[in-house]
N, C-alpha and C. Protein backbone atom coordinates (compact mmCIF):
# COMPACT_ATOMS: atom_id res chain seq x y z
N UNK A 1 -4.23 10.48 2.38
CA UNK A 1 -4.62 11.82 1.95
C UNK A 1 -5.14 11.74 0.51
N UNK A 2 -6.35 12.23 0.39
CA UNK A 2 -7.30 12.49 -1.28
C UNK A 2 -6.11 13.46 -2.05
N UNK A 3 -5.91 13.12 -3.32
CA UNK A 3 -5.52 14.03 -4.34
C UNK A 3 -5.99 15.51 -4.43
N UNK A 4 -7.43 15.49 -4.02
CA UNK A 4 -8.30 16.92 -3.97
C UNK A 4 -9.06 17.17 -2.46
N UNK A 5 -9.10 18.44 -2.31
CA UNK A 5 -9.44 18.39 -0.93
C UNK A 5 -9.81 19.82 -0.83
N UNK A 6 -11.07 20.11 0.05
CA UNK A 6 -11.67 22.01 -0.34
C UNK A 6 -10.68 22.23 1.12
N UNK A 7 -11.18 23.77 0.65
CA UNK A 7 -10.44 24.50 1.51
C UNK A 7 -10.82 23.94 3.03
N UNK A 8 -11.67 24.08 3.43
CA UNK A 8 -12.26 23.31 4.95
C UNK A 8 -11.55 22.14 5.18
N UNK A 9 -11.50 21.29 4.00
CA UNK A 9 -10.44 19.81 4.44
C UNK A 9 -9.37 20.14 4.75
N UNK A 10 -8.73 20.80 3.75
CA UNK A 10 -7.02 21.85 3.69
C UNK A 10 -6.68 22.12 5.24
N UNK A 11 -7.86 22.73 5.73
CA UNK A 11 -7.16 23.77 6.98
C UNK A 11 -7.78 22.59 8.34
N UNK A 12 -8.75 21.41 7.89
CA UNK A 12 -8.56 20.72 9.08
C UNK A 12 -7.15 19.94 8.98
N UNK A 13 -6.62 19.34 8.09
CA UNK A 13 -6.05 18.21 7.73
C UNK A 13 -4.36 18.84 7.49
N UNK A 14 -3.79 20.34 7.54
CA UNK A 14 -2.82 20.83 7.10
C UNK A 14 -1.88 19.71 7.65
N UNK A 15 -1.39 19.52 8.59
CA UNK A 15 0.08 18.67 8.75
C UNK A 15 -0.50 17.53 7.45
N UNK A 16 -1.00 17.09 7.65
CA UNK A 16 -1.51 15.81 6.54
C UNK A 16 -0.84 16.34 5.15
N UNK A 17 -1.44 17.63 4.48
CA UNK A 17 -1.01 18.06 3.36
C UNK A 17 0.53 18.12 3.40
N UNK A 18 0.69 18.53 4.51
CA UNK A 18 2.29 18.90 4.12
C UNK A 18 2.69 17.78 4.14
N UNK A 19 2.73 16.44 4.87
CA UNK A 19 3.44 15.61 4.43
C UNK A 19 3.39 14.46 3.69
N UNK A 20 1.95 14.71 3.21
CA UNK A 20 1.74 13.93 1.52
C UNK A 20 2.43 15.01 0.48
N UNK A 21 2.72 16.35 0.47
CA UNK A 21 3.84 17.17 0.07
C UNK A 21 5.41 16.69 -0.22
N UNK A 22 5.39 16.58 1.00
CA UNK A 22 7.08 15.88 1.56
C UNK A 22 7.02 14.45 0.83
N UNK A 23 6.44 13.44 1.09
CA UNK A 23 6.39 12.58 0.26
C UNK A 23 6.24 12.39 -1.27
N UNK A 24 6.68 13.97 -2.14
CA UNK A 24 6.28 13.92 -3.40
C UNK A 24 4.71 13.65 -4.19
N UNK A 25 3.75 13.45 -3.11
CA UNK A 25 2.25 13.84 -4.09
C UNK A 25 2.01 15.69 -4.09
N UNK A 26 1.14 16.11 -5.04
CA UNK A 26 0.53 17.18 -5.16
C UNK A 26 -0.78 17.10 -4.92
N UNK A 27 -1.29 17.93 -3.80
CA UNK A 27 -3.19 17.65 -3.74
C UNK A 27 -3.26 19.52 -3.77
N UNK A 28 -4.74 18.68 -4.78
CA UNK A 28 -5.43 20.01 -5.45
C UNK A 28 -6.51 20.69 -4.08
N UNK A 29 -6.53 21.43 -3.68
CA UNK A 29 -7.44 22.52 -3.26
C UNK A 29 -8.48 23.46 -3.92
N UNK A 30 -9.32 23.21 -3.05
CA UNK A 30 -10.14 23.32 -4.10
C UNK A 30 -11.37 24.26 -3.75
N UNK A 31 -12.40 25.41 -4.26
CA UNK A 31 -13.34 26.01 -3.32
C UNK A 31 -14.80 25.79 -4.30
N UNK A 32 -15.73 25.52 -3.92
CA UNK A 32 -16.90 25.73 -4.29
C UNK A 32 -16.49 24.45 -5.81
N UNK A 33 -15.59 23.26 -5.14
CA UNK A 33 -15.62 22.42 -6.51
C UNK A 33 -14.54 22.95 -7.80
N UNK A 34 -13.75 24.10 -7.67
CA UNK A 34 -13.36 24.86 -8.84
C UNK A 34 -11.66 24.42 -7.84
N UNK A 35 -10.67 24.35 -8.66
CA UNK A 35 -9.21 24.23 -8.33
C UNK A 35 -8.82 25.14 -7.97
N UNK A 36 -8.41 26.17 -6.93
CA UNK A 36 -7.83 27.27 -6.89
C UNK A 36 -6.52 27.04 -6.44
N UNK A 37 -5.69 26.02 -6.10
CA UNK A 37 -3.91 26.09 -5.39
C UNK A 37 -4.38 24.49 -5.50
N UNK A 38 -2.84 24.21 -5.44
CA UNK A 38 -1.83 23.31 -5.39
C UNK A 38 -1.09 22.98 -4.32
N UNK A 39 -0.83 21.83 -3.59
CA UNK A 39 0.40 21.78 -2.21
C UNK A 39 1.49 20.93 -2.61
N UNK A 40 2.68 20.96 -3.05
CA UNK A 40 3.57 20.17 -3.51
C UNK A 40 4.99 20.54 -2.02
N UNK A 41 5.74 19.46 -2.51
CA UNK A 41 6.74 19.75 -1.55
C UNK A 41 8.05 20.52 -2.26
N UNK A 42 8.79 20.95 -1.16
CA UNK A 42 9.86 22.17 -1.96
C UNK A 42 10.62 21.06 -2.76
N UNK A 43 11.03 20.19 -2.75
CA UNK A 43 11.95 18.95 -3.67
C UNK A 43 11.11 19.31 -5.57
N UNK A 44 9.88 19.17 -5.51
CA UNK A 44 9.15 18.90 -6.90
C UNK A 44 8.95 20.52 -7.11
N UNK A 45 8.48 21.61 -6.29
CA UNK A 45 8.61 22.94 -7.21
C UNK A 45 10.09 23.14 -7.40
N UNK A 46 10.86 23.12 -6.66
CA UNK A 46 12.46 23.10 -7.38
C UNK A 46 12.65 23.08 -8.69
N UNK A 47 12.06 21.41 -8.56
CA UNK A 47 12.55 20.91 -9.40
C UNK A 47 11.44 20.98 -10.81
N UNK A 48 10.23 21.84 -11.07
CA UNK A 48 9.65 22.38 -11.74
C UNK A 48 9.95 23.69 -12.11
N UNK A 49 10.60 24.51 -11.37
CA UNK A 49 11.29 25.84 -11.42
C UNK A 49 12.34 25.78 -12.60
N UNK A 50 12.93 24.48 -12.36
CA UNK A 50 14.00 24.52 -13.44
C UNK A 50 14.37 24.08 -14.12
N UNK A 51 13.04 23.19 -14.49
CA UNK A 51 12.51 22.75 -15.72
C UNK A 51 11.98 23.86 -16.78
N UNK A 52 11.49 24.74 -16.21
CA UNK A 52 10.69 25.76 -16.98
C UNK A 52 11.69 26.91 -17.02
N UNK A 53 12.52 27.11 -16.37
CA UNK A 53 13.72 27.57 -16.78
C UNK A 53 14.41 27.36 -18.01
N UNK A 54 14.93 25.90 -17.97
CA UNK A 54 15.48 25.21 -19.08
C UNK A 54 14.46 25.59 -20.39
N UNK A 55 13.52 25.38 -20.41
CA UNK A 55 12.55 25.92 -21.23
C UNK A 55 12.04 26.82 -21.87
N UNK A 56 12.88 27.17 -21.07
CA UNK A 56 12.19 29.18 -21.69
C UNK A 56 14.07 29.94 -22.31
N UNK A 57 15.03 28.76 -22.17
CA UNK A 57 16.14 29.07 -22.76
C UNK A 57 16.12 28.49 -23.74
N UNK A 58 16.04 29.67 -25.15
CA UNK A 58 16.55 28.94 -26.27
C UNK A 58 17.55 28.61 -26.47
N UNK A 59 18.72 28.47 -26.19
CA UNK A 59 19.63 27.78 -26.62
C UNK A 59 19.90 26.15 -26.42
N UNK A 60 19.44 26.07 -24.85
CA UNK A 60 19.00 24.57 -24.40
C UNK A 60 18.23 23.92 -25.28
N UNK A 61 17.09 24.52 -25.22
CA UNK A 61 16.01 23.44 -25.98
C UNK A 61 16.40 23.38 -27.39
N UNK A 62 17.14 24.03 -27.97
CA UNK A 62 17.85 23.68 -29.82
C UNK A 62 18.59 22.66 -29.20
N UNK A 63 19.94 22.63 -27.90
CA UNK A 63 20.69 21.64 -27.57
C UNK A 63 19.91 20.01 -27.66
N UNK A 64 18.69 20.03 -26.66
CA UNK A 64 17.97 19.25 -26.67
C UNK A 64 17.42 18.84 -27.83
N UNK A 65 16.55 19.22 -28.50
CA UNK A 65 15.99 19.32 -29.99
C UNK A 65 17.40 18.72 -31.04
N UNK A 66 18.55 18.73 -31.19
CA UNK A 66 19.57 18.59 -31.87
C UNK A 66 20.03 16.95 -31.24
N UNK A 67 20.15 17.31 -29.86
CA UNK A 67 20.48 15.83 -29.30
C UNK A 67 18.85 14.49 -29.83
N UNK A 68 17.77 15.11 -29.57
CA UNK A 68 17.12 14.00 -30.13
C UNK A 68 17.10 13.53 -31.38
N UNK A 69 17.51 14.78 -32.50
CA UNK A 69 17.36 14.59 -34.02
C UNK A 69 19.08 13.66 -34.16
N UNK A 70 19.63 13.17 -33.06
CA UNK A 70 20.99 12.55 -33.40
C UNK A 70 22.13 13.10 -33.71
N UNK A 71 22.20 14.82 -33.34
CA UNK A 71 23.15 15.29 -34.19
C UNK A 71 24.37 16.17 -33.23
N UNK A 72 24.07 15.25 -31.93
CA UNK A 72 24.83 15.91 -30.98
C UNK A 72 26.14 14.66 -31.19
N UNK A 73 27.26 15.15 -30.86
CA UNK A 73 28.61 14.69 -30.89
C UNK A 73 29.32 14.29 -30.19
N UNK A 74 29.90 13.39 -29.29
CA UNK A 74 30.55 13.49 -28.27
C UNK A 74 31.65 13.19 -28.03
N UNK A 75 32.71 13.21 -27.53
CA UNK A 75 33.85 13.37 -27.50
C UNK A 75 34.43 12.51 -26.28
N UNK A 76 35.93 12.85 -26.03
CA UNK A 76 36.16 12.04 -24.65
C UNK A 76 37.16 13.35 -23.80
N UNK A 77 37.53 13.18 -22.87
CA UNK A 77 38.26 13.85 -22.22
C UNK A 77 39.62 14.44 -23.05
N UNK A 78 39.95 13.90 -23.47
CA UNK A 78 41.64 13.77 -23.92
C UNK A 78 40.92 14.73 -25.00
N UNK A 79 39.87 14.54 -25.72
CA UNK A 79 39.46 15.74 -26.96
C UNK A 79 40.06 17.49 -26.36
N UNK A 80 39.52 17.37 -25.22
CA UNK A 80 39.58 19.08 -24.56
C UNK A 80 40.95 19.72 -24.60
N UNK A 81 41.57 20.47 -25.08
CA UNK A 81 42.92 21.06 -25.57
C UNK A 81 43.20 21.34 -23.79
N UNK A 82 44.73 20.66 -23.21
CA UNK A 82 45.21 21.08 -21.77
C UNK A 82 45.57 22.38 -22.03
């Protein structure tokens, strides 16, 4: 299965898309040459859903941002008050 594919390929070739989907590629769709949709499988929008989630929470991304600048701390079990 091509990475890009027009709408006419799309709707001969659908089982094809879906399971270059399922297998984790994304193919672009496409009309008159211009990108209009995307076919990914539910595993990778998931897992783009909540990425951009994480992302759009500020408090995470300071967490993150803090952990790369080195200034995150870590502890061990026995730290946590029973």
């Amino acid at each position: 299965m091509k990475s890009t594919v027009s709408i006419s390929e799309g709707q001969s070739s659908f089982p094809a898309l879906v399971k270059a989907a399922e297998k984790g590629r994304v193919v672009t769709v496409t009309r008159h040459d211009e990108p209009v949709a995307c076919v990914m499988g539910h595993a990778r929008m998931s897992a783009l859903a909540e990425t951009l989630e994480i992302m759009g929470n500020a408090a995470a991304m300071r967490a993150v941002h803090e952990h790369k600048a080195g200034k995150t701390r870590f502890g061990t079990l026995d730290d946590i008050p029973a």
